[in-house]
C-alpha atoms as a PDB file:
ATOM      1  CA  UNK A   1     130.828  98.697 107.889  1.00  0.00           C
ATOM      2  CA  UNK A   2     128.404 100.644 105.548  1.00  0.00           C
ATOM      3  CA  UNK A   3     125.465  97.985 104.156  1.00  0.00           C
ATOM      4  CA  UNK A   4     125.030  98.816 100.661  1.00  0.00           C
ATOM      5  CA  UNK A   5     122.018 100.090  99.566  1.00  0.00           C
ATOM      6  CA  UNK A   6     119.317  97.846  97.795  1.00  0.00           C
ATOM      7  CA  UNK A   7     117.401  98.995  95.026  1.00  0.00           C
ATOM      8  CA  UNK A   8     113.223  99.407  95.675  1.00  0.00           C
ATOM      9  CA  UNK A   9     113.008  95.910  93.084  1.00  0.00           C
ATOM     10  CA  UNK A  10     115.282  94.065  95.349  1.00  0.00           C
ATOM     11  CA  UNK A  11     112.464  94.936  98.323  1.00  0.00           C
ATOM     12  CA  UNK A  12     109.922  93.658  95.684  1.00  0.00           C
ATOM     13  CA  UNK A  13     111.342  90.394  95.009  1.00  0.00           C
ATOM     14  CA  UNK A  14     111.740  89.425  98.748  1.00  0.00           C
ATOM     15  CA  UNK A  15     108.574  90.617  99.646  1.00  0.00           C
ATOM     16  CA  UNK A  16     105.606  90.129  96.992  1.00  0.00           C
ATOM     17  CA  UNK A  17     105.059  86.505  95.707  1.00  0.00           C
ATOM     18  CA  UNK A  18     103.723  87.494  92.368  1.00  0.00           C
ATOM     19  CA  UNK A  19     106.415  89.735  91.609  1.00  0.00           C
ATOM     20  CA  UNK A  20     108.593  86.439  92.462  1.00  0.00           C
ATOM     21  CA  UNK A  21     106.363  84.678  89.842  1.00  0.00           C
ATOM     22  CA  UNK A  22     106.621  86.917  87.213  1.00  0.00           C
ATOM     23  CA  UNK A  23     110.962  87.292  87.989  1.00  0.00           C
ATOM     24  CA  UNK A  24     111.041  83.683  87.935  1.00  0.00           C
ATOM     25  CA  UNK A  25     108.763  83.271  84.561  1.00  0.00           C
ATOM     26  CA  UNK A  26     110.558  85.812  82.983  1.00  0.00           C
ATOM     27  CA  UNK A  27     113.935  84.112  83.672  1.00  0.00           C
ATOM     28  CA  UNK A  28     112.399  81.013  82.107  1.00  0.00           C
ATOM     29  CA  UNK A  29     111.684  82.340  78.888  1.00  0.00           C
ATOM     30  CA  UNK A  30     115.092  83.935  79.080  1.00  0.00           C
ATOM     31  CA  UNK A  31     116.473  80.802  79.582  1.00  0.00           C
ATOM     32  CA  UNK A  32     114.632  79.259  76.493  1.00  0.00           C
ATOM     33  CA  UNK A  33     115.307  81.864  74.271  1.00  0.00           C
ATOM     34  CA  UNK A  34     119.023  81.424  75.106  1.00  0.00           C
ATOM     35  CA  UNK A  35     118.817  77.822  74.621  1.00  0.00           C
ATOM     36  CA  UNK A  36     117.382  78.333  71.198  1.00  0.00           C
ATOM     37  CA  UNK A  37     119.966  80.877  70.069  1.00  0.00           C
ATOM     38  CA  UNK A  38     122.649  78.570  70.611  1.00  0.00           C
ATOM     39  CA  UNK A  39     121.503  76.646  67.645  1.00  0.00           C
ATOM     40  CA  UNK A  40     123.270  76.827  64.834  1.00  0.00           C
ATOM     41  CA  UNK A  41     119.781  76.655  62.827  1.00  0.00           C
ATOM     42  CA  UNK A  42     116.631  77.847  63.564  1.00  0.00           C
ATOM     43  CA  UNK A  43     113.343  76.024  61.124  1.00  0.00           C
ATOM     44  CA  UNK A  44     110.427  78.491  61.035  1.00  0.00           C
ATOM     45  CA  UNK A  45     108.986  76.532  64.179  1.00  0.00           C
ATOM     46  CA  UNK A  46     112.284  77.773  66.100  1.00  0.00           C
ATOM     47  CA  UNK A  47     111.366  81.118  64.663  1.00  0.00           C
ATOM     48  CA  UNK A  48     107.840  80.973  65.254  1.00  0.00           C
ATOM     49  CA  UNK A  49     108.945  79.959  68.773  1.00  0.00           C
ATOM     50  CA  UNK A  50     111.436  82.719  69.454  1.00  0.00           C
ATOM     51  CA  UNK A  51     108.966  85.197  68.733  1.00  0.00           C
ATOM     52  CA  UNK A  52     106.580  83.666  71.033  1.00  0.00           C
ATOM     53  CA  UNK A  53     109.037  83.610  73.834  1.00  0.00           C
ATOM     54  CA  UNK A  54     109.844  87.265  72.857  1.00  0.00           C
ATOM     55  CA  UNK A  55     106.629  88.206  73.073  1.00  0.00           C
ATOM     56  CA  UNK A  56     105.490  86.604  76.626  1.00  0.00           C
ATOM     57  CA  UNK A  57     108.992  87.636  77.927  1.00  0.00           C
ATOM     58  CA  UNK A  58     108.260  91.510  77.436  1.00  0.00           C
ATOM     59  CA  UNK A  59     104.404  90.362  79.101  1.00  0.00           C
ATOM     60  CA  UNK A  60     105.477  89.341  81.560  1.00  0.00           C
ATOM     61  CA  UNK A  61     107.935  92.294  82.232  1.00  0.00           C
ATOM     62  CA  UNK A  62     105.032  94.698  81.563  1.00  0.00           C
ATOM     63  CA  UNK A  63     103.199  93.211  84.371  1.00  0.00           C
ATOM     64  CA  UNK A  64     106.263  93.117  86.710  1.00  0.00           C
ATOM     65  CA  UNK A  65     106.668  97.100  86.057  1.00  0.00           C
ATOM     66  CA  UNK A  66     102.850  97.429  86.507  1.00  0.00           C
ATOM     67  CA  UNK A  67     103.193  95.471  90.218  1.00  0.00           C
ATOM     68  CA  UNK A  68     106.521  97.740  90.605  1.00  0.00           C
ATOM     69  CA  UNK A  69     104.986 101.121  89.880  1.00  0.00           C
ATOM     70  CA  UNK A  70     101.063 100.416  91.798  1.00  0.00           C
ATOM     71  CA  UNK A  71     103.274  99.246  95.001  1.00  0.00           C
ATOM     72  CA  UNK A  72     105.434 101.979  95.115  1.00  0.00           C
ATOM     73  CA  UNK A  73     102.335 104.441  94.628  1.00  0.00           C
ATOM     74  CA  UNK A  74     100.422 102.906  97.292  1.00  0.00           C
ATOM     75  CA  UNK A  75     100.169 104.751 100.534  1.00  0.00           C
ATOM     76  CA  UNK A  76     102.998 103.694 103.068  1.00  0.00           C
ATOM     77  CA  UNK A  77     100.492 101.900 105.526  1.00  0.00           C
ATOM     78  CA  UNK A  78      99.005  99.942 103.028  1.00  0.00           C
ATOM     79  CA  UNK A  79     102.490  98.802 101.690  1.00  0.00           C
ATOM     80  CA  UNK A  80     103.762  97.655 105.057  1.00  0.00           C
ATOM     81  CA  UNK A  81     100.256  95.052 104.785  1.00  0.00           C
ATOM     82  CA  UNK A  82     100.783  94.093 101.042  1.00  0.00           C
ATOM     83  CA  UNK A  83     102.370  90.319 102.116  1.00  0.00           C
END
């Protein structure tokens, strides 16, 4: 039986713990902006709000493709010690 390929990210997330942070805070403000779009109305503190979760969201992605991209270009030896 053929084990299907995982993607260098999936490697990440089971094997660096601040990559796990960031997933795990960028699935919270997912989660809250979700919750706030299911409201029929949004005052200009929802607004104010959902740009604010926006804005930390696509942070905090930044930094995960920033972790991605400086452990992928590290040297093989040195990747096999990053915990």
């Amino acid at each position: 039986m053929a084990s299907a390929q995982r993607s260098p990210r999936d490697v990440i997330v089971d094997t660096d713990a601040e990559y796990q942070r960031l997933c795990e805070q960028h699935q919270q403000y997912e989660a809250e902006l979700l919750k706030l779009s299911r409201s029929p109305y949004l005052n200009s503190e929802d607004l104010i709000e959902e740009i604010r979760l926006k804005k930390m969201k696509l942070h905090v992605k930044d930094e995960m493709e920033l972790l991605a991209a400086r452990i992928h270009s590290a040297p093989r030896d040195i990747r096999s010690s990053l915990p």
